[in-house]
Each structure stands twice: as C-alpha cells, then as structure tokens.
N, C-alpha and C. Protein backbone atom coordinates (compact mmCIF):
# COMPACT_ATOMS: atom_id res chain seq x y z
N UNK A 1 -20.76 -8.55 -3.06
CA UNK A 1 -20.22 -9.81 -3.51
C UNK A 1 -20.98 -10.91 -2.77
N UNK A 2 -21.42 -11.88 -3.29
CA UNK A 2 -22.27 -13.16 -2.69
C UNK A 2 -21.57 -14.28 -3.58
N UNK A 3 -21.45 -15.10 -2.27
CA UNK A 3 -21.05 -16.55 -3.12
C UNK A 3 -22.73 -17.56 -2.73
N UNK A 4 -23.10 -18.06 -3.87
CA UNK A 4 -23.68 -18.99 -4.29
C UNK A 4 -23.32 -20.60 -4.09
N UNK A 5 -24.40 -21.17 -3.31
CA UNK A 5 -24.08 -22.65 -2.85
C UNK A 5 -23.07 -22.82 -1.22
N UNK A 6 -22.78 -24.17 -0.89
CA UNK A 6 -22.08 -24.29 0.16
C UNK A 6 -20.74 -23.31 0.10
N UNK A 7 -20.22 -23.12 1.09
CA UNK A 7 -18.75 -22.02 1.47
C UNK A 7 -17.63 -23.01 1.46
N UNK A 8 -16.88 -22.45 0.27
CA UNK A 8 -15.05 -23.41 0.69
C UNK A 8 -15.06 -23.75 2.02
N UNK A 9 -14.27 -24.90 2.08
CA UNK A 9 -13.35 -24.66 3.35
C UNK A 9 -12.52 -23.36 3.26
N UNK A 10 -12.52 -23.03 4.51
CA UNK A 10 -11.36 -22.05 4.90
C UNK A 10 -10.38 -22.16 5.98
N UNK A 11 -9.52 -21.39 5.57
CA UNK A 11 -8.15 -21.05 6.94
C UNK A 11 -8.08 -20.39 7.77
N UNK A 12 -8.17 -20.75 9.00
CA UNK A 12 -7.91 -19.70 10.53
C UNK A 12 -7.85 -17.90 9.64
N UNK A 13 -8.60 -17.38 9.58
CA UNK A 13 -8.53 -15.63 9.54
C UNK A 13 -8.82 -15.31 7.59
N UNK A 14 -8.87 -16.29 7.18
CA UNK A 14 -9.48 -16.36 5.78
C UNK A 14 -10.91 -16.38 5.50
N UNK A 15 -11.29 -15.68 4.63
CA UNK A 15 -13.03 -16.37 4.27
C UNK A 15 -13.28 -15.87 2.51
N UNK A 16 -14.04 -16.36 2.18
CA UNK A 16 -14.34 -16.08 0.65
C UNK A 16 -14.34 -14.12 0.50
N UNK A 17 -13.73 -13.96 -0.44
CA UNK A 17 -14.33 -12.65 -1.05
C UNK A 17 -13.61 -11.62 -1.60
N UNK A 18 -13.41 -10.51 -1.05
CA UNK A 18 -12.58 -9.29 -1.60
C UNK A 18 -11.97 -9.16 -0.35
N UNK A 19 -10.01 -9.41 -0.57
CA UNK A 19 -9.19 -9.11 0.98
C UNK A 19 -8.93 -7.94 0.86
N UNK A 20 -8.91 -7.34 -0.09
CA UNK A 20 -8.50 -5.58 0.13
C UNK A 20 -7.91 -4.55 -1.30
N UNK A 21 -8.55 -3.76 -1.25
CA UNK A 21 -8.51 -2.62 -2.57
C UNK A 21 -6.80 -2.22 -2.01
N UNK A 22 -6.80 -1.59 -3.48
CA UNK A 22 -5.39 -0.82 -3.50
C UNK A 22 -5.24 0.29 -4.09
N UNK A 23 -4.64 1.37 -3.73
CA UNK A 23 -4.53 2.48 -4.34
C UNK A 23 -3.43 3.00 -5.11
N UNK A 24 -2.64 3.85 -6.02
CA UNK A 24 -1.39 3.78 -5.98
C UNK A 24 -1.47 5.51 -5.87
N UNK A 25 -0.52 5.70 -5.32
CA UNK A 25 0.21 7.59 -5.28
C UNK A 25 0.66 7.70 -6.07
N UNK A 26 0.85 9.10 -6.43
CA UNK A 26 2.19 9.34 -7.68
C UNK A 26 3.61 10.16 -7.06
N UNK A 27 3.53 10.20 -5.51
CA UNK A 27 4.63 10.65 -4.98
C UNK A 27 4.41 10.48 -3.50
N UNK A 28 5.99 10.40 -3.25
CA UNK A 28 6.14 9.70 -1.46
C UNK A 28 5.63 11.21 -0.78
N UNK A 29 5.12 12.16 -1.06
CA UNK A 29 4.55 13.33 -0.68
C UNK A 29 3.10 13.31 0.08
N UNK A 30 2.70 12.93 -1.32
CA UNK A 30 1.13 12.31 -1.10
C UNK A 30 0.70 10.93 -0.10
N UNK A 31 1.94 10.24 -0.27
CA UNK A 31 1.82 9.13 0.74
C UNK A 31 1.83 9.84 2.23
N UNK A 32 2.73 10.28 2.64
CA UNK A 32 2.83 11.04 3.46
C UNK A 32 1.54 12.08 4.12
N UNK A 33 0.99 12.84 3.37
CA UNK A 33 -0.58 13.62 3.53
C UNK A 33 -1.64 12.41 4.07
N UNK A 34 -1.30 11.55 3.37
CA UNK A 34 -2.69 10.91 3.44
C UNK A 34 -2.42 9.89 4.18
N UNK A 35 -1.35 9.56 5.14
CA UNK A 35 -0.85 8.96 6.53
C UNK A 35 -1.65 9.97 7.34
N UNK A 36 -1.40 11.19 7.76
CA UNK A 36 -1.55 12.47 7.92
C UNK A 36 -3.26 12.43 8.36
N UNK A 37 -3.72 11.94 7.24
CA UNK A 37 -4.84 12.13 7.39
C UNK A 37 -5.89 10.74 8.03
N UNK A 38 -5.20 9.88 7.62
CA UNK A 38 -5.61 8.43 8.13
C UNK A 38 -5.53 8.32 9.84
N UNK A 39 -4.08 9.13 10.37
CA UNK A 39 -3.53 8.69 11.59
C UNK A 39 -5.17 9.96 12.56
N UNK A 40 -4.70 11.02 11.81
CA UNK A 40 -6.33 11.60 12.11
C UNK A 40 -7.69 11.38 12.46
N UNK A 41 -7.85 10.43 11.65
CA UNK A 41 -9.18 10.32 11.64
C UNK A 41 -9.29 8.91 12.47
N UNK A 42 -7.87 8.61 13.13
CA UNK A 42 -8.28 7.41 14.21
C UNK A 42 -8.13 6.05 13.67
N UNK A 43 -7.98 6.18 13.15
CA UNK A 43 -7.92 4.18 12.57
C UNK A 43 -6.64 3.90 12.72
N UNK A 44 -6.35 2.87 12.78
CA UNK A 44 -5.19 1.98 13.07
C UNK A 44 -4.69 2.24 12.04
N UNK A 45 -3.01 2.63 11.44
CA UNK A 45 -2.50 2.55 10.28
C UNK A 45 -1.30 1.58 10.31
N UNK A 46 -1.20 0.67 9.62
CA UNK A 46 -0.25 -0.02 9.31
C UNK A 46 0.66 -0.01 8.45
N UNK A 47 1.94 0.37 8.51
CA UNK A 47 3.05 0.77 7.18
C UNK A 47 4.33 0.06 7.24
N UNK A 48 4.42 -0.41 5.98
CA UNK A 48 4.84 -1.94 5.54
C UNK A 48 5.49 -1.38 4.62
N UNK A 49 6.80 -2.01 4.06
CA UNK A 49 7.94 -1.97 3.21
C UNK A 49 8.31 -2.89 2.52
N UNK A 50 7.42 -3.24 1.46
CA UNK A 50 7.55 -3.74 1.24
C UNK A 50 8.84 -3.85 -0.23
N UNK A 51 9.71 -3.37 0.31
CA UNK A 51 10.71 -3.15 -0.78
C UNK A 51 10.84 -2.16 -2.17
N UNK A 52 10.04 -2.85 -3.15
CA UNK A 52 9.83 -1.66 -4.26
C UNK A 52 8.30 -1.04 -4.31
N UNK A 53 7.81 -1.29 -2.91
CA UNK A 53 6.84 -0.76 -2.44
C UNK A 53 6.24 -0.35 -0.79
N UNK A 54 6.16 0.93 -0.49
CA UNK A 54 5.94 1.53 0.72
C UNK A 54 4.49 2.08 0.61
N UNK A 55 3.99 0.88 1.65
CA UNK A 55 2.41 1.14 2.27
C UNK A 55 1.78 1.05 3.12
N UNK A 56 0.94 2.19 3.09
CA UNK A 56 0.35 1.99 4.52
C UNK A 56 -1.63 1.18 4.06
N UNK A 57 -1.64 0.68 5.37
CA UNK A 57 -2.58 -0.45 5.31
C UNK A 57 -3.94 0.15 6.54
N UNK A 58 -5.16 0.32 6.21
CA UNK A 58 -6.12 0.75 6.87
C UNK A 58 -6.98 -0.10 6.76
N UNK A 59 -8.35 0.39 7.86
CA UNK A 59 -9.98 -0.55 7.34
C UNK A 59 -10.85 0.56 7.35
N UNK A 60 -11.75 0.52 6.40
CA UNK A 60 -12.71 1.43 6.36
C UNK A 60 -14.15 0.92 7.41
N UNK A 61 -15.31 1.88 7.54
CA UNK A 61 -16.03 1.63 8.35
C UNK A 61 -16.45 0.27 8.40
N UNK A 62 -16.76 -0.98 7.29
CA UNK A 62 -17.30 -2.11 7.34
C UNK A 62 -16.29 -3.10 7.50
N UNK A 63 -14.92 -2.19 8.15
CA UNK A 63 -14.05 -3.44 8.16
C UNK A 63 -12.83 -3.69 7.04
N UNK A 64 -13.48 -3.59 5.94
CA UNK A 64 -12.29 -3.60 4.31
C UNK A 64 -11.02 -3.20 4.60
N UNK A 65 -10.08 -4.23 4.84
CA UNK A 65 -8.73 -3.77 4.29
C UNK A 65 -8.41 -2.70 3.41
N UNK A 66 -8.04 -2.06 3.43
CA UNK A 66 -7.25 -1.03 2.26
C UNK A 66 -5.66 -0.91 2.42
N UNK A 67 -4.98 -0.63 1.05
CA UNK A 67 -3.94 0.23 0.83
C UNK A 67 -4.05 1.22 -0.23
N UNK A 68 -2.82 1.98 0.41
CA UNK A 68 -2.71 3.03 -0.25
C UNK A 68 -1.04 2.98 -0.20
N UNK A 69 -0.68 2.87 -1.96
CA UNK A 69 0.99 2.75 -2.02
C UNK A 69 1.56 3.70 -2.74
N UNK A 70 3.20 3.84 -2.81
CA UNK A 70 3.92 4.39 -3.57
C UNK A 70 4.86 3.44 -4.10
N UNK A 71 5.15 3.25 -5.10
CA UNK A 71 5.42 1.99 -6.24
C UNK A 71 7.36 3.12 -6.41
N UNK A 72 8.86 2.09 -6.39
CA UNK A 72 9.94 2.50 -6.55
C UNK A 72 9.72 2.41 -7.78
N UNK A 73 10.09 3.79 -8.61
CA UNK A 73 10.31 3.76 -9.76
C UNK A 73 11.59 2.21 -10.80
N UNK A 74 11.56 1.67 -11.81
CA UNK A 74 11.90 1.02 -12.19
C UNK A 74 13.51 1.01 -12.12
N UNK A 75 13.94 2.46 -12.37
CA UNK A 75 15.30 2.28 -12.41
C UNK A 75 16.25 2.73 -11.44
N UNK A 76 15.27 2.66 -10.16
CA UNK A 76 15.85 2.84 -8.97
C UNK A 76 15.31 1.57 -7.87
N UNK A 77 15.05 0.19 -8.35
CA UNK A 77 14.74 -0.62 -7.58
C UNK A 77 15.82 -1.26 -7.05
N UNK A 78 17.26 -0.76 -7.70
CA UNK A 78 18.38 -1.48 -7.20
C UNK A 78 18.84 -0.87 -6.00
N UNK A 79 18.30 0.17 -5.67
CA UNK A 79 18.32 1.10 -4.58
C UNK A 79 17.79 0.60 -3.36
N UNK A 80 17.05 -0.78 -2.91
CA UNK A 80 16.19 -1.06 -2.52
C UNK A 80 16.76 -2.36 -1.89
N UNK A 81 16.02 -2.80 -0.51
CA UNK A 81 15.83 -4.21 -0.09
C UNK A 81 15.51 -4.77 -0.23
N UNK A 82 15.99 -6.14 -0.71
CA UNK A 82 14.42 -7.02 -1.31
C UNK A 82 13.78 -7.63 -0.55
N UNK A 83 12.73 -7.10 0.20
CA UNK A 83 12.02 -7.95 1.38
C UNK A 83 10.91 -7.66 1.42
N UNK A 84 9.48 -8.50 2.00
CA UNK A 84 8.47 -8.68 1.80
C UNK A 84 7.53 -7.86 2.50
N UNK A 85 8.24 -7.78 4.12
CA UNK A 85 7.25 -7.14 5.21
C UNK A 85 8.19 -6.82 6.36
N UNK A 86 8.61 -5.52 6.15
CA UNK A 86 9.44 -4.67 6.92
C UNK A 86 8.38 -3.55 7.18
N UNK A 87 9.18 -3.06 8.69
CA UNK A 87 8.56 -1.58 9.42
C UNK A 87 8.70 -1.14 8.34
N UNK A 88 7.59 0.49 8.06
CA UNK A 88 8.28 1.30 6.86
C UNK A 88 8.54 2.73 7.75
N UNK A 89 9.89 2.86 7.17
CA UNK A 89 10.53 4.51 7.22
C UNK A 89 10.17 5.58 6.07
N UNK A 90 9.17 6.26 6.50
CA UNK A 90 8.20 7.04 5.71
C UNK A 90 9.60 8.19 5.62
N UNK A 91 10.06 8.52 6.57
CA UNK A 91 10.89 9.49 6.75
C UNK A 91 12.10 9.24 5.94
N UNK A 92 12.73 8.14 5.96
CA UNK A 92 13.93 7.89 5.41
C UNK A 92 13.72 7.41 4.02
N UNK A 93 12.54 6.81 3.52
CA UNK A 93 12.15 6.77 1.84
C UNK A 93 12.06 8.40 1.20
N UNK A 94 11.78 8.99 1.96
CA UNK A 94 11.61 10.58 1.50
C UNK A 94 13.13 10.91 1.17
N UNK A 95 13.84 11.19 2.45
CA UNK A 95 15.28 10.99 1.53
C UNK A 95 16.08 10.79 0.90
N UNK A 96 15.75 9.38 0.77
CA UNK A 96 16.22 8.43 0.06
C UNK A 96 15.93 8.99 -1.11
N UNK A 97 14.73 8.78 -1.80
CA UNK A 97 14.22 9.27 -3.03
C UNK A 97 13.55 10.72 -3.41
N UNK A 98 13.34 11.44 -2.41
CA UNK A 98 13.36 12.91 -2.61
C UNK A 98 11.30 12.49 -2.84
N UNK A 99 10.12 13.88 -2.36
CA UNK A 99 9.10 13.35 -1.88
C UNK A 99 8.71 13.63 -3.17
N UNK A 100 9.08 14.66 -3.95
CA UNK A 100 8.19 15.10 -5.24
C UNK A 100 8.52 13.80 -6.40
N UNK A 101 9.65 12.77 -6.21
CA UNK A 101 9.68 11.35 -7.34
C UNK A 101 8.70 11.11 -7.85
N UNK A 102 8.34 11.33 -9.14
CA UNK A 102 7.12 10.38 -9.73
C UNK A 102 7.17 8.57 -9.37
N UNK A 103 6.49 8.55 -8.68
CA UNK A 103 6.67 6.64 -8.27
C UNK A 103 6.60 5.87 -9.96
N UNK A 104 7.24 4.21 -9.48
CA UNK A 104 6.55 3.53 -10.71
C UNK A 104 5.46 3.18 -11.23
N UNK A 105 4.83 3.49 -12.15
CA UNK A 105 3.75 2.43 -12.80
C UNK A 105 3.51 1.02 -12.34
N UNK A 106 2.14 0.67 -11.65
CA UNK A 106 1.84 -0.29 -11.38
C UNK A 106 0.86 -1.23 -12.35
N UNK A 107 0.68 -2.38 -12.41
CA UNK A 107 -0.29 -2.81 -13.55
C UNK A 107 -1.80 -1.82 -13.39
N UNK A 108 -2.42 -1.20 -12.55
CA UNK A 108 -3.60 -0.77 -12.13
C UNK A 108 -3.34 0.80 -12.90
N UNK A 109 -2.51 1.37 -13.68
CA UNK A 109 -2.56 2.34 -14.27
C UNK A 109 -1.69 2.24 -15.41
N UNK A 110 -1.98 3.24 -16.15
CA UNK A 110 -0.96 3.33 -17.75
C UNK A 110 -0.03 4.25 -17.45
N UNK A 111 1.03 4.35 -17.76
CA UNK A 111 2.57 5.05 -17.98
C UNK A 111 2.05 6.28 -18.10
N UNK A 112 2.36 7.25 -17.61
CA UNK A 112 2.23 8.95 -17.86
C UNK A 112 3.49 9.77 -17.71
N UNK A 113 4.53 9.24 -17.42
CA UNK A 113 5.54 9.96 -17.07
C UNK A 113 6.32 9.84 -18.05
C-alpha cells in the first residue's frame, strides 16, 4: 500500500493505511486451538469481548495487527453483554455456548449453516 503526495495529518498512534486484517472461526473450538497456538509461538495475544464478538488480537512479523474472531450466532445475541472492550473469558464463552456452536455469519462470508 503507498499513499501518493503529502501525508494527512495524523493522531498520536495513527498513520495512513491498513490497521488490521480479520479472520472469522466457525467455532469457539477453533478459537481456542489457535490461542493455543499464537500463545506458542510467543507473541503477545490480546483477547477482547467484544460482546457478540470474542477475539483475540496479534502482530505478525512486520508488525500488522491481526484478529482472529468468533461472531455470537444471531439468535443468541440476547445472551450477551453489550459492551465494546472487555477481558475475554475464553473459558466461560465455551460454556456458555458449548465449543462445537457454529458462530454467526459475518459480512466477510456467505451463510452456510
């Protein structure tokens, strides 16, 4: 990605470009493995609750933000907190919703379930 000509202004910890890819799971299982495997391989993992969504947040070698989420299915969002940026309980979403749940459909994929 290259921006062309002078640079926006920017904000304390902002700068032009791509802030971070996203992934989606299809079960709090897989979220789980691939914590598993993140906390492994050493990088800082960050896991965030974000209500009808539980994710954990990494950087790859050049730095890039990433997530990788599991999306509350639609007709269990009433099940849920509505809040933006909470610790996440990897352990207690498993319960809660059992690990094999097909998660919800996010705009980044088509309905299969």
């Amino acid at each position: 990605m290259q921006i062309e000509g002078p640079v926006p202004p920017q904000s304390p910890g902002r700068r032009p470009g791509l802030a971070h890819l996203a992934w989606e799971v299809d079960t709090l299982a897989e979220l789980q493995q691939i914590r598993g495997k993140l906390l492994r391989a050493g990088g800082p993992v960050h896991e965030i609750d974000h209500g009808t969504t539980k994710s954990l947040y990494a950087g790859d070698p050049d730095g890039l933000q990433f997530e990788v989420c599991w999306l509350v299915p639609a007709d269990r969002t009433d099940e849920v907190t509505r809040t933006a940026f909470a610790p996440l309980d990897l352990d207690a979403a498993i319960a809660q919703f059992g690990a094999d749940l097909p998660g919800g459909t996010g705009i980044s994929a088509p309905a299969r379930h």
